[in-house]
N, C-alpha and C. Protein backbone atom coordinates (compact mmCIF):
# COMPACT_ATOMS: atom_id res chain seq x y z
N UNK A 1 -21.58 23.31 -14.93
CA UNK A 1 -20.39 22.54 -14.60
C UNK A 1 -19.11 23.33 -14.89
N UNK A 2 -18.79 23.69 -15.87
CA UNK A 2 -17.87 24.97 -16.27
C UNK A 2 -17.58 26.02 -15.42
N UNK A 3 -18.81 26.38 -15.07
CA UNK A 3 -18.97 27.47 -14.31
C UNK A 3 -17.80 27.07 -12.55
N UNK A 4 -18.57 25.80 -12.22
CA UNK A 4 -18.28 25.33 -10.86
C UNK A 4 -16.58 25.09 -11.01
N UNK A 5 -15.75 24.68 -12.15
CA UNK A 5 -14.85 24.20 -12.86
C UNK A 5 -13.86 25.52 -12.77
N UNK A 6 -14.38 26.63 -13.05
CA UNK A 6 -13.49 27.73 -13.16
C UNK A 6 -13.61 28.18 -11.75
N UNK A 7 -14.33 28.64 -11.08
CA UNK A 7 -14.41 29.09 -9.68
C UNK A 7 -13.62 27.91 -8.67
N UNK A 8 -13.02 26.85 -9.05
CA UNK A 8 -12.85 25.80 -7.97
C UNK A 8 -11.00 26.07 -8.37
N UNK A 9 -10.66 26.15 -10.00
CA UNK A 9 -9.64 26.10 -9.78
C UNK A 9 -8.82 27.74 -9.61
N UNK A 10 -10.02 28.97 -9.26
CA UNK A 10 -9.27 30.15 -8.98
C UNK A 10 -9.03 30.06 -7.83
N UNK A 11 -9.42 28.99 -6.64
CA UNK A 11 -8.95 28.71 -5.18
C UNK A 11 -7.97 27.93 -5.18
N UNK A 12 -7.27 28.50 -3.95
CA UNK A 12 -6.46 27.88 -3.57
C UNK A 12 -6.50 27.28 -2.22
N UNK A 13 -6.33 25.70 -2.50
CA UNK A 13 -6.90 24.66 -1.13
C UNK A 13 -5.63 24.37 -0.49
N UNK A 14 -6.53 24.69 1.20
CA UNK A 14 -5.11 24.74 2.29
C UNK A 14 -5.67 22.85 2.60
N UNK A 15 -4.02 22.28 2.60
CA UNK A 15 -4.33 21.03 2.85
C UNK A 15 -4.40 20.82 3.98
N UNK A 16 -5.67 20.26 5.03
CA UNK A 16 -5.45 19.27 5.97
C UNK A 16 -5.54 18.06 6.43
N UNK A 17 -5.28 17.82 7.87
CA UNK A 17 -4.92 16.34 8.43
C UNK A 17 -6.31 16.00 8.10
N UNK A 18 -6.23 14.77 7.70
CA UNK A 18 -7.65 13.87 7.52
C UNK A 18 -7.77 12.75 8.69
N UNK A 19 -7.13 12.42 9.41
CA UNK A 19 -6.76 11.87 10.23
C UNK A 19 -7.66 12.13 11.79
N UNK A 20 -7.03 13.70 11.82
CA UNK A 20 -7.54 14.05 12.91
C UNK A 20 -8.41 15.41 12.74
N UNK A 21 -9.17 15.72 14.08
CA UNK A 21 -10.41 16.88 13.86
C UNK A 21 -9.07 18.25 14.49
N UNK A 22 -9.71 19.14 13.85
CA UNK A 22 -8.76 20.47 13.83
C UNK A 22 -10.11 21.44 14.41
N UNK A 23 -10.39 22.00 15.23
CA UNK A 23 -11.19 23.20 14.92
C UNK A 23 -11.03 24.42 14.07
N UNK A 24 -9.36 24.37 14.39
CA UNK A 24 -8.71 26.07 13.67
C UNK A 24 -9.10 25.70 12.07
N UNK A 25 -9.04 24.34 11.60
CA UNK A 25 -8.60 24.09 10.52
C UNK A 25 -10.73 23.86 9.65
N UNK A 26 -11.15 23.50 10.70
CA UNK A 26 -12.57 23.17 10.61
C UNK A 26 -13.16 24.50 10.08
N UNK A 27 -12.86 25.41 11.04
CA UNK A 27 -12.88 26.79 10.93
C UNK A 27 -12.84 27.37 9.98
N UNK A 28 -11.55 27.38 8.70
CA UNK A 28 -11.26 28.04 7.95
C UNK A 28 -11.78 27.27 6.40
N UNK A 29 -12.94 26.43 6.52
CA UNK A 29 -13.40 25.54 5.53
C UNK A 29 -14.65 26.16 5.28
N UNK A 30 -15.01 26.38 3.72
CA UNK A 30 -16.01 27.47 3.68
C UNK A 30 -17.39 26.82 3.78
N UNK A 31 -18.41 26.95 3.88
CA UNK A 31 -19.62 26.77 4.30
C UNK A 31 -19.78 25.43 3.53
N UNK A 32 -19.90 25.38 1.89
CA UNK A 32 -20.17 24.69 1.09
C UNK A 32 -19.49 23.58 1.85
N UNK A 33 -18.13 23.40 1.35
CA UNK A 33 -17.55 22.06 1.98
C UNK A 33 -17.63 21.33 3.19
N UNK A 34 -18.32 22.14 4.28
CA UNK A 34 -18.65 21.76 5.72
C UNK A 34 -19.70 20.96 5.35
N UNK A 35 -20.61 21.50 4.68
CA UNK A 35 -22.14 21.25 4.48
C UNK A 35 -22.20 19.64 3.13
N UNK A 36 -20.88 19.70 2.61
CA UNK A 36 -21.02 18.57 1.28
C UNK A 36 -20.22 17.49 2.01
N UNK A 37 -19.07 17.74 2.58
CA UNK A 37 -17.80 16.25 3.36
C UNK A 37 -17.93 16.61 4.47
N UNK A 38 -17.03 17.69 5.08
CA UNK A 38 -16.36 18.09 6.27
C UNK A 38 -17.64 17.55 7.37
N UNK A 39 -18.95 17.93 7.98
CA UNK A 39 -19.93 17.51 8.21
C UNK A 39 -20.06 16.17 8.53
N UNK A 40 -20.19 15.40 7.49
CA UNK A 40 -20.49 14.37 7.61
C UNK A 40 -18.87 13.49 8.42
N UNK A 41 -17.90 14.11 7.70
CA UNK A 41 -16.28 13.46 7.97
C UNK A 41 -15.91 13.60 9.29
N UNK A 42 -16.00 14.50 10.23
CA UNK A 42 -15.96 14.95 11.39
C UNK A 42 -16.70 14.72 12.44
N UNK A 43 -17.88 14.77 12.00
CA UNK A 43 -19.36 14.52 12.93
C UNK A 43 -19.57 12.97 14.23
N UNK A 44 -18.95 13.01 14.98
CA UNK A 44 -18.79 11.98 15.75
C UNK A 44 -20.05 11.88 16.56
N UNK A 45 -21.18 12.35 16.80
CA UNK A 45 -22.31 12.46 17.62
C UNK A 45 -23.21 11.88 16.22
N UNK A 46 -22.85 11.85 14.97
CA UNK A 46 -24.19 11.54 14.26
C UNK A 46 -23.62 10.06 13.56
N UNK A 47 -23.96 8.78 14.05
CA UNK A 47 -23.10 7.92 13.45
C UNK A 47 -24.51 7.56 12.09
N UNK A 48 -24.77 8.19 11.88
CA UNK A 48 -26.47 7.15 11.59
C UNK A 48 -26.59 8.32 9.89
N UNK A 49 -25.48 9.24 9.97
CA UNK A 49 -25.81 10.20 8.67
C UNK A 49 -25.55 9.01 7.68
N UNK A 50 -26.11 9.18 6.38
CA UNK A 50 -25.61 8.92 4.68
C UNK A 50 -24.54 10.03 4.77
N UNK A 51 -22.93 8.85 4.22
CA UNK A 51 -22.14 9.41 3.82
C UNK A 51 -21.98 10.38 2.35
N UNK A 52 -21.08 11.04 2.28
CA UNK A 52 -21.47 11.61 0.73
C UNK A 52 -21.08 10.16 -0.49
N UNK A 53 -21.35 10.72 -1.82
CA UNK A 53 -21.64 10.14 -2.61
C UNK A 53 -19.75 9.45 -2.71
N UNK A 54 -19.48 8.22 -3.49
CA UNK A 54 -17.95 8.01 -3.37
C UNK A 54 -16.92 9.20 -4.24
N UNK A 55 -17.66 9.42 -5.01
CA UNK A 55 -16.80 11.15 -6.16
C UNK A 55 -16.43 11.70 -5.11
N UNK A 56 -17.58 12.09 -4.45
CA UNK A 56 -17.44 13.32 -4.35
C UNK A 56 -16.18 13.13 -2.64
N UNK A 57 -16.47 12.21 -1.77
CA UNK A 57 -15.57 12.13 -1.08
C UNK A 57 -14.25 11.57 -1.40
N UNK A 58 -13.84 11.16 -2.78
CA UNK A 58 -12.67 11.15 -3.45
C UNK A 58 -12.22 12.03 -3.59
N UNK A 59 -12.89 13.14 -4.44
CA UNK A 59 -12.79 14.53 -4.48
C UNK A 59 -12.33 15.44 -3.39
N UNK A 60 -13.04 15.49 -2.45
CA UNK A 60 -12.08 16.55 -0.99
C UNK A 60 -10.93 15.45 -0.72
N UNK A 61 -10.89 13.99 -0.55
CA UNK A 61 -9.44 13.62 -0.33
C UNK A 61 -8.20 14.00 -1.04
N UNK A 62 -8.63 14.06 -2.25
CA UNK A 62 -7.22 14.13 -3.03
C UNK A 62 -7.08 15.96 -3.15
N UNK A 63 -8.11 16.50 -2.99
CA UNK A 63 -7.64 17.64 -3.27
C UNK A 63 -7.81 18.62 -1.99
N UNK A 64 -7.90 17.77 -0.94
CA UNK A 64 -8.14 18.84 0.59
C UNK A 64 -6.49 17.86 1.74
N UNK A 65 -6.65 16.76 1.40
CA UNK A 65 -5.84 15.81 2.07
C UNK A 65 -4.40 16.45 2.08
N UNK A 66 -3.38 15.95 3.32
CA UNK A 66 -2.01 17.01 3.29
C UNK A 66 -1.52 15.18 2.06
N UNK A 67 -0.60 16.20 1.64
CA UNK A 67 0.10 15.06 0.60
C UNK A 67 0.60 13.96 1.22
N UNK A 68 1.37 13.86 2.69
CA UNK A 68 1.47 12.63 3.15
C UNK A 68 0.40 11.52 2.91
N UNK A 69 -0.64 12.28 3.33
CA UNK A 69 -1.99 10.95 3.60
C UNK A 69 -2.12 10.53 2.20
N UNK A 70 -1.98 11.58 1.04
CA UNK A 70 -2.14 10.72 -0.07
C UNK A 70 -1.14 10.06 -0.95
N UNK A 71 0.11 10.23 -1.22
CA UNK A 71 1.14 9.27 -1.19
C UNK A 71 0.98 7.95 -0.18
N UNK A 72 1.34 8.60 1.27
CA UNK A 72 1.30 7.15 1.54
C UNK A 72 -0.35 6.64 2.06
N UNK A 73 -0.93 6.53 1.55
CA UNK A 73 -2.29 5.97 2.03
C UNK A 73 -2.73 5.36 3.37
N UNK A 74 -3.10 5.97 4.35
CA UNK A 74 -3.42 5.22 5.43
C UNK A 74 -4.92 5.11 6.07
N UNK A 75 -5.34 5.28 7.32
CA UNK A 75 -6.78 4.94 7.93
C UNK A 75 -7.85 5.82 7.05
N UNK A 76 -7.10 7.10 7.22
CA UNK A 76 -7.98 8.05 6.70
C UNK A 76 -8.77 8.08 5.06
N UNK A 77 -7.59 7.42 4.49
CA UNK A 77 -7.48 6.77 2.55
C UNK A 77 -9.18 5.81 2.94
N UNK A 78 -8.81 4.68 3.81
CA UNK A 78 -9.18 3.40 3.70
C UNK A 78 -11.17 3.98 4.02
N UNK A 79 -11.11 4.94 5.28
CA UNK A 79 -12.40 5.25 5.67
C UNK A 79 -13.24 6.31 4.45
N UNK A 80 -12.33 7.18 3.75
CA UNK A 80 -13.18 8.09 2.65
C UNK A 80 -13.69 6.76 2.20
N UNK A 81 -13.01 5.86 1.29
CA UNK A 81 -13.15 4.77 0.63
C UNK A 81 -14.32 3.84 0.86
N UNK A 82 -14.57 3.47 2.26
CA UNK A 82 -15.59 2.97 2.92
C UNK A 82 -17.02 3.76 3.28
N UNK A 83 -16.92 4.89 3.61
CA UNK A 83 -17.82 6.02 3.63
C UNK A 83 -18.01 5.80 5.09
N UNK A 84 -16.73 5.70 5.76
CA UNK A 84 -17.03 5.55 7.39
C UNK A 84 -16.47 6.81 7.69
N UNK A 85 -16.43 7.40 8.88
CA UNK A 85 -16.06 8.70 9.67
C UNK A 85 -14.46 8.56 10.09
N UNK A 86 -14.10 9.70 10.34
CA UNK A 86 -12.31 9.75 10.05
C UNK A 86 -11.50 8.38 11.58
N UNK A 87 -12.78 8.71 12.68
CA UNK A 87 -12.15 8.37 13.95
C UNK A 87 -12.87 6.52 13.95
N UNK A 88 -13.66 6.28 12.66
CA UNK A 88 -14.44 4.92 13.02
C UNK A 88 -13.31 3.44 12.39
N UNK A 89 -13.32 2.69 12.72
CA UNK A 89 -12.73 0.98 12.57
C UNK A 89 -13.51 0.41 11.57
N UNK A 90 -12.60 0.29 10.29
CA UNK A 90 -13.52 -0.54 9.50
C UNK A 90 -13.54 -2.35 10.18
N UNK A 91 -14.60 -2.75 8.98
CA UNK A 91 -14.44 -4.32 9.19
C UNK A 91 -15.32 -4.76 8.31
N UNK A 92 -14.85 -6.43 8.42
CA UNK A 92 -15.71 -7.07 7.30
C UNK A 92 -14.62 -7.15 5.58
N UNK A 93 -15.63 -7.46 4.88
CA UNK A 93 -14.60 -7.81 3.91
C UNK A 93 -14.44 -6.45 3.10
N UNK A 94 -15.52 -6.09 3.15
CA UNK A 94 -15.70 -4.64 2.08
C UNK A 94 -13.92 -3.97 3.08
N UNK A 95 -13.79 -3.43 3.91
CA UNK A 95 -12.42 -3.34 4.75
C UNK A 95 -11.43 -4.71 4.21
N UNK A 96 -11.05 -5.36 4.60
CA UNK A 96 -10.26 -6.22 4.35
C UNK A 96 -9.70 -5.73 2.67
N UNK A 97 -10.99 -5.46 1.61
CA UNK A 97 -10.49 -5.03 0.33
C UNK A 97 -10.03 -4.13 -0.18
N UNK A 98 -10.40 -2.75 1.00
CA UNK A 98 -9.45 -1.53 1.00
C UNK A 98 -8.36 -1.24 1.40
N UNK A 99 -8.47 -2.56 2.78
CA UNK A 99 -6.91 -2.18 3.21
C UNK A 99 -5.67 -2.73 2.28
N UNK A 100 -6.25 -3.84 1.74
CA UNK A 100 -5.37 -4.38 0.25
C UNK A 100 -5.10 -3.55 -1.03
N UNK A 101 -5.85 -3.04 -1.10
CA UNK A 101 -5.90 -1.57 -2.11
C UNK A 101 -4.84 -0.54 -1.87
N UNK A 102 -5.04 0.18 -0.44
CA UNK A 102 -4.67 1.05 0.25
C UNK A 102 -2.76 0.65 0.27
């Protein structure tokens, strides 16, 4: 854990839109993170994946997200939260309780 702890904070994370799909930006995301969020966050052909765990997609929001999205909280906040995909519509109440949150 230490180990993962020191190597995470000698990087430096380029923030992007969570909102929308980037290729350039998809692109420049290193293997690991494609393979742990990005993957699953992006992936519009696989609606049927297990999202990641809630940490850990807390985790790339607050620390991959451009600071707009996380100050002001919007779709993108509400869907990490839900474990739905960046472009999907929540609903139901489990939604109704994030967007109150949010």
């Amino acid at each position: 854990f230490t180990k993962d702890l020191e190597e995470s904070s000698d990087k430096i994370f380029n923030r992007i839109s969570f909102n929308t799909y980037s290729s350039v930006e998809f692109n420049k995301l290193g293997v690991n993170e494609r393979r742990e969020f990005f993957e699953f966050w992006y992936d519009w052909n696989s609606s049927s994946s297990d999202p990641p765990p809630l940490k850990k997609r807390m985790w790339y929001f607050y620390n991959r997200a451009k600071w707009e999205e996380i100050i002001y909280p919007d779709q993108s906040f509400e869907n990490v939260v839900m474990g739905i995909k960046y472009n999907a519509e929540g609903s139901g109440l489990v939604f109704v309780s994030v967007r109150l949150l949010s």
